[in-house]
Protein backbone atom coordinates (compact mmCIF):
# COMPACT_ATOMS: atom_id res chain seq x y z
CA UNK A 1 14.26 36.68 -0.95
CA UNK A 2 14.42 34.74 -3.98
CA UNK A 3 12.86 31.32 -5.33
CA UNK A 4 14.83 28.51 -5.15
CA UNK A 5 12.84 25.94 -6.82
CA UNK A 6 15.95 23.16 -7.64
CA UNK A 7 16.78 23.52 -3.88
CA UNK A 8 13.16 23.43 -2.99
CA UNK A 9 12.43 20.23 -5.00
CA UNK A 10 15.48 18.49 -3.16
CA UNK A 11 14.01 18.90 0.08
CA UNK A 12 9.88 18.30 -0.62
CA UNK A 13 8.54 15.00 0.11
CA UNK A 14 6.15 13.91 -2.99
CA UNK A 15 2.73 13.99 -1.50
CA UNK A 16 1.59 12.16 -4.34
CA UNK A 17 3.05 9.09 -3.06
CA UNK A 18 3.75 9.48 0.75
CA UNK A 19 2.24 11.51 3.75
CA UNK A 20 3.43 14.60 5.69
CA UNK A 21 4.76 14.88 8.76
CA UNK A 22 2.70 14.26 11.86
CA UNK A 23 0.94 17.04 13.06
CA UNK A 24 1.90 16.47 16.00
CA UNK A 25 5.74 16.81 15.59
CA UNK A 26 7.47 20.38 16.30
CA UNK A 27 9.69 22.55 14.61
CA UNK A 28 10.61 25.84 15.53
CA UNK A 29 8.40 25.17 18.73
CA UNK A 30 5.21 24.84 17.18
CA UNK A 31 3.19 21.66 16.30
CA UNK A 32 2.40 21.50 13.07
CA UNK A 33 4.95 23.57 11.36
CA UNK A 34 7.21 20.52 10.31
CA UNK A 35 3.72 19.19 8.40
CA UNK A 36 3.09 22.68 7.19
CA UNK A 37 6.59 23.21 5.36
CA UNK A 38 6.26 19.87 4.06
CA UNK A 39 2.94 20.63 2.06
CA UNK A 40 4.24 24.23 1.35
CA UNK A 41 7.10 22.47 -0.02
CA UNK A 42 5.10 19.90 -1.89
CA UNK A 43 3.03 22.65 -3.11
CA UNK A 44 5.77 24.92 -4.55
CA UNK A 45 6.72 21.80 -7.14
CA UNK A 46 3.85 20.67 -7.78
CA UNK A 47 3.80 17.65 -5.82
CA UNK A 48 1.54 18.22 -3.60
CA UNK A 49 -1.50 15.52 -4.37
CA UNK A 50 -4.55 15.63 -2.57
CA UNK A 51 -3.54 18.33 0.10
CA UNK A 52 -3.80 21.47 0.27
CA UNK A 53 -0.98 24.22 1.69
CA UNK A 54 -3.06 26.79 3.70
CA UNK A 55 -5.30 24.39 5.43
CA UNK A 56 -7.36 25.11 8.48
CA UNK A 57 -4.75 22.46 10.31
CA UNK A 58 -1.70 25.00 8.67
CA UNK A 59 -3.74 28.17 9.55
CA UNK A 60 -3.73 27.09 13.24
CA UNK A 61 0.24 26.91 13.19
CA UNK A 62 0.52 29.78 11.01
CA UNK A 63 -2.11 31.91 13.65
CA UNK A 64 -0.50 30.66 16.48
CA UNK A 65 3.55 31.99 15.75
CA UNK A 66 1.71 34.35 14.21
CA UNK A 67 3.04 34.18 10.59
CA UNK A 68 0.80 35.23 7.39
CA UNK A 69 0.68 32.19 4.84
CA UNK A 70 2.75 33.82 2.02
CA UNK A 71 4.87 34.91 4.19
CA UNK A 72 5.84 31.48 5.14
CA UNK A 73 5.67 30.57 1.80
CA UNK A 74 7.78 32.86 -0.10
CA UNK A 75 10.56 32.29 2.90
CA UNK A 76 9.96 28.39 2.19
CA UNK A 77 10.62 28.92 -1.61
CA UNK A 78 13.96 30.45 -0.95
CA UNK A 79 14.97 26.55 -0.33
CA UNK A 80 15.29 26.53 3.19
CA UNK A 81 15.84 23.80 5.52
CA UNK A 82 14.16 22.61 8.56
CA UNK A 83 17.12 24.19 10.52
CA UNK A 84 16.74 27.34 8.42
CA UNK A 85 13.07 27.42 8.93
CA UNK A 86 12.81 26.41 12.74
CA UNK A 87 15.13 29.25 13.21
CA UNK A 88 13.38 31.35 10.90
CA UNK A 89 10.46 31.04 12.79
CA UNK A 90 11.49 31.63 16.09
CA UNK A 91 12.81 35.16 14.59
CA UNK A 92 9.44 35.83 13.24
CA UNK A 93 7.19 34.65 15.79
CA UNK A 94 4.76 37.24 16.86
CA UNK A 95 4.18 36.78 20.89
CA UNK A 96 1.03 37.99 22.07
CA UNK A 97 1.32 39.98 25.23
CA UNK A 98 0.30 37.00 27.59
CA UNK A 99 3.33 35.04 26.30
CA UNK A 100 5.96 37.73 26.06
């Protein structure tokens, strides 16, 4: 995978001057991950104000599907999209046993 930084930048929200996503909204089936690619985003350009990619609230999305932090980020710095990501995710998702 390589860094897309221009494509990056067209997609991140400016955290400097506007909020994430709700926590609460889903992507890829998880709550949390839409707010989580928005800081990762944010964070990649620079834009990323007071928060902070990596967060105990982005560790408990990132635990959950299973997914290690630069992981996620260095597939979120290829420029993906939401689509790209939600599907992305659902590839990458490790299921425990009890959910398999």
């Amino acid at each position: 995978m390589s860094n897309n930084l221009d494509a990056v930048k067209a997609l991140a929200k400016d955290l400097r001057n506007e909020s994430p996503r709700d926590a609460a909204e889903e992507l890829g089936g998880f709550a949390g991950a839409a707010r989580c690619i928005d800081k990762c985003r944010a964070t990649l350009v620079g834009w990323q104000g007071e928060y902070l990619y990596g967060c105990p609230m982005d560790q408990k999305f990132l635990t959950s599907a299973g997914i290690g932090a630069n992981e996620f980020k260095a597939f979120i710095a290829t420029g993906a999209t939401d689509q790209d990501a939600a599907r992305w995710i659902e590839e990458h998702t490790r299921k425990s046993a009890d959910t398999a």
